[in-house]
PDB file of N, CA and C in Angstrom:
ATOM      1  N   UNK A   1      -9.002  25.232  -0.550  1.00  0.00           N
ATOM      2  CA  UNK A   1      -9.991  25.096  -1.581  1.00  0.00           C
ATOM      3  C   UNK A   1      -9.973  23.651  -2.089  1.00  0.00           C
ATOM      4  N   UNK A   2     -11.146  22.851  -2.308  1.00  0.00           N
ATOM      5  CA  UNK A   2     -11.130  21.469  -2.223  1.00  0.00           C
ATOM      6  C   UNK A   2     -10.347  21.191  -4.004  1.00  0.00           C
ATOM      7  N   UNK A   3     -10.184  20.210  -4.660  1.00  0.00           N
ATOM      8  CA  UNK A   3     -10.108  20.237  -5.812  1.00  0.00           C
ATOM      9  C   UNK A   3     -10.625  18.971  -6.084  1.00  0.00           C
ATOM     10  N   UNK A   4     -10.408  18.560  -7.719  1.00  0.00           N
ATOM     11  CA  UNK A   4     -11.100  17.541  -8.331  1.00  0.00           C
ATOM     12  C   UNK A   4     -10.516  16.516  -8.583  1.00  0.00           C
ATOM     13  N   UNK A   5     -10.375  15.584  -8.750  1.00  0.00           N
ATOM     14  CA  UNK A   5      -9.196  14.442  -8.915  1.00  0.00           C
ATOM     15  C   UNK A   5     -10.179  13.666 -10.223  1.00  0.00           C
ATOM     16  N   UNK A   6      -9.900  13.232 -11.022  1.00  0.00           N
ATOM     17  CA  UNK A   6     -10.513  12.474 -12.403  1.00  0.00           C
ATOM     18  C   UNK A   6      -9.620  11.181 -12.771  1.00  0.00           C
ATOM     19  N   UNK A   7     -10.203  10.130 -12.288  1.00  0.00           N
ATOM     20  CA  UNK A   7      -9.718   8.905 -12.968  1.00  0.00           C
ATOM     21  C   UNK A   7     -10.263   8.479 -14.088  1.00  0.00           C
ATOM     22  N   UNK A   8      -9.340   7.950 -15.046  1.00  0.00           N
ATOM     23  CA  UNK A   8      -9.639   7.640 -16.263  1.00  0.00           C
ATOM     24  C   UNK A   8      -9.305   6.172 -16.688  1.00  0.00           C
ATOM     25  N   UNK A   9     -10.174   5.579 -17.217  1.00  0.00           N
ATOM     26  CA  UNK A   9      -9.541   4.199 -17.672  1.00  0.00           C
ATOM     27  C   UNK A   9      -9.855   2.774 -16.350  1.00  0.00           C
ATOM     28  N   UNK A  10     -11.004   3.163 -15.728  1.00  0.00           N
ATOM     29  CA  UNK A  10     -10.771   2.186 -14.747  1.00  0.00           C
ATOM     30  C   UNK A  10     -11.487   0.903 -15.224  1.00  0.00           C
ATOM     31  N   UNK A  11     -11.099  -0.717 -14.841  1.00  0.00           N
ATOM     32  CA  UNK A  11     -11.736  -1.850 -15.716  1.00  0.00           C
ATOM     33  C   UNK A  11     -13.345  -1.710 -14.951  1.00  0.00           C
ATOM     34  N   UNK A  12     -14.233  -1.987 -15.786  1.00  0.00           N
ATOM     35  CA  UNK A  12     -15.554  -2.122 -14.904  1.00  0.00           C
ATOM     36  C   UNK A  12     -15.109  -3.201 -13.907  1.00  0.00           C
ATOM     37  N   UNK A  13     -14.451  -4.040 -13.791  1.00  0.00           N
ATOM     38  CA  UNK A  13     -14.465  -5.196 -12.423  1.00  0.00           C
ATOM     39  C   UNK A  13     -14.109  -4.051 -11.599  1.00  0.00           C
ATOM     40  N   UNK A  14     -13.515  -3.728 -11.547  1.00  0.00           N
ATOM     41  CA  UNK A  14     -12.945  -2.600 -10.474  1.00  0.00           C
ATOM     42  C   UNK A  14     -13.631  -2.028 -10.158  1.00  0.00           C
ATOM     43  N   UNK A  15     -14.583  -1.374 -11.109  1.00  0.00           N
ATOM     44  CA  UNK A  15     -15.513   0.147 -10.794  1.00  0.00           C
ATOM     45  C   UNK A  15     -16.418  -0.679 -10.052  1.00  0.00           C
ATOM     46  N   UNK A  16     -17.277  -1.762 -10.631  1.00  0.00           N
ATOM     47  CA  UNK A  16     -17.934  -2.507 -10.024  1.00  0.00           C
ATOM     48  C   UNK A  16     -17.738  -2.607  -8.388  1.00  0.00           C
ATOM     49  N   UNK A  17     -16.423  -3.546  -8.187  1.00  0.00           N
ATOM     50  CA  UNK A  17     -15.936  -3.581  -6.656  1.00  0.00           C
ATOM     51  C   UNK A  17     -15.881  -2.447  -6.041  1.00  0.00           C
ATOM     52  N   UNK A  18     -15.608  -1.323  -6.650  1.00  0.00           N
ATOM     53  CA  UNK A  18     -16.046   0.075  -5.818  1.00  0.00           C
ATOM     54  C   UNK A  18     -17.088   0.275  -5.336  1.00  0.00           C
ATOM     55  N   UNK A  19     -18.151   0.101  -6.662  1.00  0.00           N
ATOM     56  CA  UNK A  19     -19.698   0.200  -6.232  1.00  0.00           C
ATOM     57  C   UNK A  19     -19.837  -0.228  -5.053  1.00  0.00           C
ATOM     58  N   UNK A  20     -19.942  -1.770  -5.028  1.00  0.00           N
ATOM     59  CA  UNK A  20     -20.114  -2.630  -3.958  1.00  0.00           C
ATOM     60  C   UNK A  20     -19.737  -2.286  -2.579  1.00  0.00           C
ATOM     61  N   UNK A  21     -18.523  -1.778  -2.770  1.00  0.00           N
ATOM     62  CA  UNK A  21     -18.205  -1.579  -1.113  1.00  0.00           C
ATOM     63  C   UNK A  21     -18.920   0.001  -0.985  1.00  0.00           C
ATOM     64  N   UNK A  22     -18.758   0.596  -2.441  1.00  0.00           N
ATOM     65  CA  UNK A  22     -19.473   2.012  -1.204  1.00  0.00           C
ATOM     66  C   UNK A  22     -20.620   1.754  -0.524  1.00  0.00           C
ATOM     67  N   UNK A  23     -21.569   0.821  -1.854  1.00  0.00           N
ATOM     68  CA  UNK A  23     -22.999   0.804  -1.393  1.00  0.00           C
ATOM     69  C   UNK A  23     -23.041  -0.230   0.472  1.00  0.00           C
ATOM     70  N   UNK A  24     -21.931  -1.054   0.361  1.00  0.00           N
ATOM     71  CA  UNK A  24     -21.902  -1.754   1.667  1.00  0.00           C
ATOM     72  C   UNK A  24     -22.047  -0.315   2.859  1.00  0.00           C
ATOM     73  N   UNK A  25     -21.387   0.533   2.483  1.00  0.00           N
ATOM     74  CA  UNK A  25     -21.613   2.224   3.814  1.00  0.00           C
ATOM     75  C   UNK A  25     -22.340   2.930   3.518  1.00  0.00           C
ATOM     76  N   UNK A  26     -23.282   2.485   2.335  1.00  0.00           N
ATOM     77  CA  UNK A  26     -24.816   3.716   2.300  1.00  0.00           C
ATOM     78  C   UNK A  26     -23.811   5.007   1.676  1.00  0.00           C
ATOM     79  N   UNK A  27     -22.662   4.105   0.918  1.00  0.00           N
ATOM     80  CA  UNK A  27     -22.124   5.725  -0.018  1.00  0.00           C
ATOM     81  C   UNK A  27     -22.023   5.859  -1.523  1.00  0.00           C
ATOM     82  N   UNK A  28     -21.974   7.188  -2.129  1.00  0.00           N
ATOM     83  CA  UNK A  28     -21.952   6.542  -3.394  1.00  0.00           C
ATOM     84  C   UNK A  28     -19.962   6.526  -3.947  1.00  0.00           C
ATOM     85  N   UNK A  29     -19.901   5.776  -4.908  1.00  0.00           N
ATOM     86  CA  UNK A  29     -18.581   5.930  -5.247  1.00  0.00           C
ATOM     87  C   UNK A  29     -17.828   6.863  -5.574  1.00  0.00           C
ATOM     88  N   UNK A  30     -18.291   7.751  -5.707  1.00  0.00           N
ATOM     89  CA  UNK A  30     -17.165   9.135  -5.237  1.00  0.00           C
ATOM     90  C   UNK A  30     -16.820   9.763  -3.820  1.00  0.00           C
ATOM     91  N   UNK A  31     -17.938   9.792  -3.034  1.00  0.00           N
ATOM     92  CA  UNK A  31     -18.358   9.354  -1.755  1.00  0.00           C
ATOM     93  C   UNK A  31     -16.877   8.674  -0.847  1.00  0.00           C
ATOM     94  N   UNK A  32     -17.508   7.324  -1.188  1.00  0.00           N
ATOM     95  CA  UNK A  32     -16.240   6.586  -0.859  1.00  0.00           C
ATOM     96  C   UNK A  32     -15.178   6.404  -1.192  1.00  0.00           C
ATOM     97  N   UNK A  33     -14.780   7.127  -2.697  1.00  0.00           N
ATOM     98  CA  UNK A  33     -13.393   7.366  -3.042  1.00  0.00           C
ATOM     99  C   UNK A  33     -13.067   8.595  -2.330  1.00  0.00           C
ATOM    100  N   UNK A  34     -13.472   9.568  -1.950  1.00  0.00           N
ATOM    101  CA  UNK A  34     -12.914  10.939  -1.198  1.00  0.00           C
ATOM    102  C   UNK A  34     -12.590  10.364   0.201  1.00  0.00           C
ATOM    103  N   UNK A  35     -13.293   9.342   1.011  1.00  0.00           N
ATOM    104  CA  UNK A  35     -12.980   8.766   1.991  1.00  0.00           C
ATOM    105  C   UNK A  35     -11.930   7.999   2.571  1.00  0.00           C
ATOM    106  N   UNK A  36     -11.500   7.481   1.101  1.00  0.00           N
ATOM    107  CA  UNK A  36     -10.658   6.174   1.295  1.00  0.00           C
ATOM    108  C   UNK A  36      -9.181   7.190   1.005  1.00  0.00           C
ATOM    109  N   UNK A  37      -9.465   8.400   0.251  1.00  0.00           N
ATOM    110  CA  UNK A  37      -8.271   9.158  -0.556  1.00  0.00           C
ATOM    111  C   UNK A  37      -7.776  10.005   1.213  1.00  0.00           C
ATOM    112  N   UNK A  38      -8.761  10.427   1.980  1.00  0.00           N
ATOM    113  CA  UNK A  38      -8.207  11.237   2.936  1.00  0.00           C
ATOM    114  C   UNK A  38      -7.915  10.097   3.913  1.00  0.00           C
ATOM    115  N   UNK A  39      -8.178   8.669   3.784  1.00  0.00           N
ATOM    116  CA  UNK A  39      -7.371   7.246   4.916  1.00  0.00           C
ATOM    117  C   UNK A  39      -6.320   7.657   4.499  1.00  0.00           C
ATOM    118  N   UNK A  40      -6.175   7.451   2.852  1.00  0.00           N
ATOM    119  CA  UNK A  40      -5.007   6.644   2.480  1.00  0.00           C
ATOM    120  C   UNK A  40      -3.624   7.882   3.029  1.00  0.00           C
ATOM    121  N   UNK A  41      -4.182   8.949   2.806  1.00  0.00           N
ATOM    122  CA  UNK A  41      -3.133  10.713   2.594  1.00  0.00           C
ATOM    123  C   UNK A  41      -3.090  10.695   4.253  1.00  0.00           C
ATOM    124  N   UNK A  42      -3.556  10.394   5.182  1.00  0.00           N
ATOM    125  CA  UNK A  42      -3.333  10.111   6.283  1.00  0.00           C
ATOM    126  C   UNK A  42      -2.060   9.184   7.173  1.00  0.00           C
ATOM    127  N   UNK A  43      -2.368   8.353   6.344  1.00  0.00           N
ATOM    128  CA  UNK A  43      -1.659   7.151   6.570  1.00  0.00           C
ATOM    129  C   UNK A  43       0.425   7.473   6.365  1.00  0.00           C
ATOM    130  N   UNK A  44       0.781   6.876   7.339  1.00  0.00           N
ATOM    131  CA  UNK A  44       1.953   7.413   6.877  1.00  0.00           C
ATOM    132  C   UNK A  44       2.648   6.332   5.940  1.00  0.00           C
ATOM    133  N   UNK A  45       3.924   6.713   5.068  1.00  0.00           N
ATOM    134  CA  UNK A  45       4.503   5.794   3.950  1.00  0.00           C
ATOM    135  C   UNK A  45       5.328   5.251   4.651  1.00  0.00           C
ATOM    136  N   UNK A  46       5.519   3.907   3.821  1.00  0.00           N
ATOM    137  CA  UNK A  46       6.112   2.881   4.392  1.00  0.00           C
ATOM    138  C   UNK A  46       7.504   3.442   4.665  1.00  0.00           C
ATOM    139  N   UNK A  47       8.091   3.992   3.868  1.00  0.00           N
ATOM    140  CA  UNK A  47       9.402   4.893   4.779  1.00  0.00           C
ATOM    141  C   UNK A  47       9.621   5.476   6.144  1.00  0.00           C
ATOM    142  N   UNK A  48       8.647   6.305   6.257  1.00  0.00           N
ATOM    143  CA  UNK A  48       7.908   6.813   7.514  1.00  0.00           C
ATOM    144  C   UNK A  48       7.484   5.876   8.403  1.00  0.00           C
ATOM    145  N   UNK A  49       6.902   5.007   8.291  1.00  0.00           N
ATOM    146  CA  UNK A  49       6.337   3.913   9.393  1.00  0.00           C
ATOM    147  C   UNK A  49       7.735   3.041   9.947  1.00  0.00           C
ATOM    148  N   UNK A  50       8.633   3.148   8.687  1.00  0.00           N
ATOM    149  CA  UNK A  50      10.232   1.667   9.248  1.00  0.00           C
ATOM    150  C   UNK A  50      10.849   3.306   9.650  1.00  0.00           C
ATOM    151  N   UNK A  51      11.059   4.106   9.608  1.00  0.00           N
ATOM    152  CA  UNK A  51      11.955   4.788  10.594  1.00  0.00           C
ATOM    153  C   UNK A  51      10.935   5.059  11.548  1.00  0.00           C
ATOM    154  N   UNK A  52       9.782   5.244  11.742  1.00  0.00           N
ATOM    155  CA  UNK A  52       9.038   5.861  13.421  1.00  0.00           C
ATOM    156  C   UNK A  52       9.656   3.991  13.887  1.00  0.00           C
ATOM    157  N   UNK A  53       9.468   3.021  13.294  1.00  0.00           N
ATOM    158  CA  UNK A  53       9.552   1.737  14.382  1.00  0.00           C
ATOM    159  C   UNK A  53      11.032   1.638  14.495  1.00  0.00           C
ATOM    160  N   UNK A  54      11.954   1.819  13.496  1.00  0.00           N
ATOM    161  CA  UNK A  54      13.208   1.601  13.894  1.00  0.00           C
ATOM    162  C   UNK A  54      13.693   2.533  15.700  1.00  0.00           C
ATOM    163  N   UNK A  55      13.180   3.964  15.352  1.00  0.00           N
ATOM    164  CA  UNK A  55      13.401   4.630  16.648  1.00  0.00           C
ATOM    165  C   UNK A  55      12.758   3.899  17.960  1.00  0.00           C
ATOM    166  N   UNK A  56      11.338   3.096  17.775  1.00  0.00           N
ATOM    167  CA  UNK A  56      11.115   2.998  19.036  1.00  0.00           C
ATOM    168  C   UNK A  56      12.040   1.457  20.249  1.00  0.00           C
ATOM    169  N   UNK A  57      13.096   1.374  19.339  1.00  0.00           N
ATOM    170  CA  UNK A  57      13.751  -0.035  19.672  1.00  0.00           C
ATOM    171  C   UNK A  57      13.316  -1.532  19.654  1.00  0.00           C
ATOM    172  N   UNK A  58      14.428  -2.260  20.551  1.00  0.00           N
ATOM    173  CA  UNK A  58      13.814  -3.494  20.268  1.00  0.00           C
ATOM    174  C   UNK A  58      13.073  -3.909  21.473  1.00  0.00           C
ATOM    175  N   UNK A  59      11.837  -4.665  20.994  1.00  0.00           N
ATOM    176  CA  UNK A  59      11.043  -5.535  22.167  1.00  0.00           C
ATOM    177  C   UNK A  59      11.703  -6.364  22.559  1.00  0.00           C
ATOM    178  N   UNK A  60      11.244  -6.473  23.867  1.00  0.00           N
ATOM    179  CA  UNK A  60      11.768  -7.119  25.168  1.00  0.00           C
ATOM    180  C   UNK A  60      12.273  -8.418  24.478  1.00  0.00           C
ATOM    181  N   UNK A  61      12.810  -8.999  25.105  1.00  0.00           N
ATOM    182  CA  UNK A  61      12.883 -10.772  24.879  1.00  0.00           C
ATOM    183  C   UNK A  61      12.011 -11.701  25.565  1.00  0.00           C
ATOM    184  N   UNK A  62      11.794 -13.016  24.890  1.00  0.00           N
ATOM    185  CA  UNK A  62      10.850 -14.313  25.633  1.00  0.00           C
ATOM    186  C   UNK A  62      11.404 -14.068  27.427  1.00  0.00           C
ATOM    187  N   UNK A  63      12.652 -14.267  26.909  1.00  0.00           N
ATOM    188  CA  UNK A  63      13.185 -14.576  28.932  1.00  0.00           C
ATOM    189  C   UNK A  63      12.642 -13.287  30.088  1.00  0.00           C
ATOM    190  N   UNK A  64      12.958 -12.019  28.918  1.00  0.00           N
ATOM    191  CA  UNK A  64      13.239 -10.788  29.541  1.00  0.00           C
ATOM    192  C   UNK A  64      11.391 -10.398  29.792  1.00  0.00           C
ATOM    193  N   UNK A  65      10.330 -11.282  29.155  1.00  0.00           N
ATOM    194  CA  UNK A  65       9.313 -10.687  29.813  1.00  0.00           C
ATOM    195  C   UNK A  65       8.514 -11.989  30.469  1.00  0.00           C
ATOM    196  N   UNK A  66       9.336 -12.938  30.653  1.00  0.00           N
ATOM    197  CA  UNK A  66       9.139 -14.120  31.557  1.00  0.00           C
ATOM    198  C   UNK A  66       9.255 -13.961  32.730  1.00  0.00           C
ATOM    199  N   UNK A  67      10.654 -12.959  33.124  1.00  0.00           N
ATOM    200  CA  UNK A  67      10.983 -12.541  33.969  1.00  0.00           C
ATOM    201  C   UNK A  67      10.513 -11.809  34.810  1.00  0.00           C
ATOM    202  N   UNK A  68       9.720 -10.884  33.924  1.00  0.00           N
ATOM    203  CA  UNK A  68       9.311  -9.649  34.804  1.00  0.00           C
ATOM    204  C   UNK A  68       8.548  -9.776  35.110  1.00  0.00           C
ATOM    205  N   UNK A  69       7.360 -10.844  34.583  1.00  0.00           N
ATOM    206  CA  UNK A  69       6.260 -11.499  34.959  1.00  0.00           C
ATOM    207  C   UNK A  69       6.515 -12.028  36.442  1.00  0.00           C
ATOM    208  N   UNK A  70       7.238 -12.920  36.318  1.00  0.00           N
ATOM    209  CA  UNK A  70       7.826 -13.851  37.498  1.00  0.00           C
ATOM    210  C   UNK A  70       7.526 -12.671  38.396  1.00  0.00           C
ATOM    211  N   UNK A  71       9.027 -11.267  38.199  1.00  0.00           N
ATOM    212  CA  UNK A  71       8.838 -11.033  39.147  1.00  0.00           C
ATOM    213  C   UNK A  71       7.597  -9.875  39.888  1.00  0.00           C
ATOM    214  N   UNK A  72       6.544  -9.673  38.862  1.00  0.00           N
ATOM    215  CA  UNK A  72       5.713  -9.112  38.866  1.00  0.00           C
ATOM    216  C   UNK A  72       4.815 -10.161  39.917  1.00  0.00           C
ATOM    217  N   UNK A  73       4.610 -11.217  40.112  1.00  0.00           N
ATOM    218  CA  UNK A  73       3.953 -12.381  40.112  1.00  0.00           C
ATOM    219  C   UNK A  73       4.615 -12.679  41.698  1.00  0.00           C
ATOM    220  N   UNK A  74       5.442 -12.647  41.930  1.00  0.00           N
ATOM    221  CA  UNK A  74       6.498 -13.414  43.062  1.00  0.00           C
ATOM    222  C   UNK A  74       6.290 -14.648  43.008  1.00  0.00           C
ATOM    223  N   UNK A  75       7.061 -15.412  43.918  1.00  0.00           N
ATOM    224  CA  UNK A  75       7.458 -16.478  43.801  1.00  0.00           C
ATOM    225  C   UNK A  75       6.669 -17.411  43.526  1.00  0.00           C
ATOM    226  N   UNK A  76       6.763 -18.640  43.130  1.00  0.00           N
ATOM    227  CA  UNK A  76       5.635 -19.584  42.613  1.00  0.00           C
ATOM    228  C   UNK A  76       5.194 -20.653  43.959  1.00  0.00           C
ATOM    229  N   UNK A  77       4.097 -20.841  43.847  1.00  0.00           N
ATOM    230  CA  UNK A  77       3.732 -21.947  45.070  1.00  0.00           C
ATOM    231  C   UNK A  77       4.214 -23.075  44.976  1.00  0.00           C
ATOM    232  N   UNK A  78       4.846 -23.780  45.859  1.00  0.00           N
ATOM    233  CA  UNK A  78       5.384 -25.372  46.004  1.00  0.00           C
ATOM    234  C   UNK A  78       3.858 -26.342  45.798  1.00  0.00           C
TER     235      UNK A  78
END
């Protein structure tokens, strides 16, 4: 069941810059706040993002993909 979310207190510069970008997607600003709210709830937290990258190890090295190039490549012409 969807629910309501109510912000209170926002500076007009702000509300303003909302305007602006919704109207930049033909949306209105609630529109584009429900949009940006299901990016943002999507998105994983920065906790979540440094342990998924810590698991995937470390990238290669300068030499170590110089190398593989090379030997992807074979030998170089005189």
């Amino acid at each position: 069941m969807p629910k309501t979310v109510q912000i209170r207190d926002i500076d007009d510069s702000v509300y303003e810059a909302l305007r602006v970008r919704a109207a930049e997607f033909g949306l209105s600003v609630p529109e584009y706040l429900r949009q940006e709210a299901q990016r943002l709830a999507t998105r994983p937290t920065v906790s979540e993002w440094l342990d998924r990258t810590r698991r995937r190890g470390s990238a290669p090295s300068s030499l170590e993909a110089i190398a593989a190039l090379d030997e992807i490549r074979g030998p170089r012409p005189e």
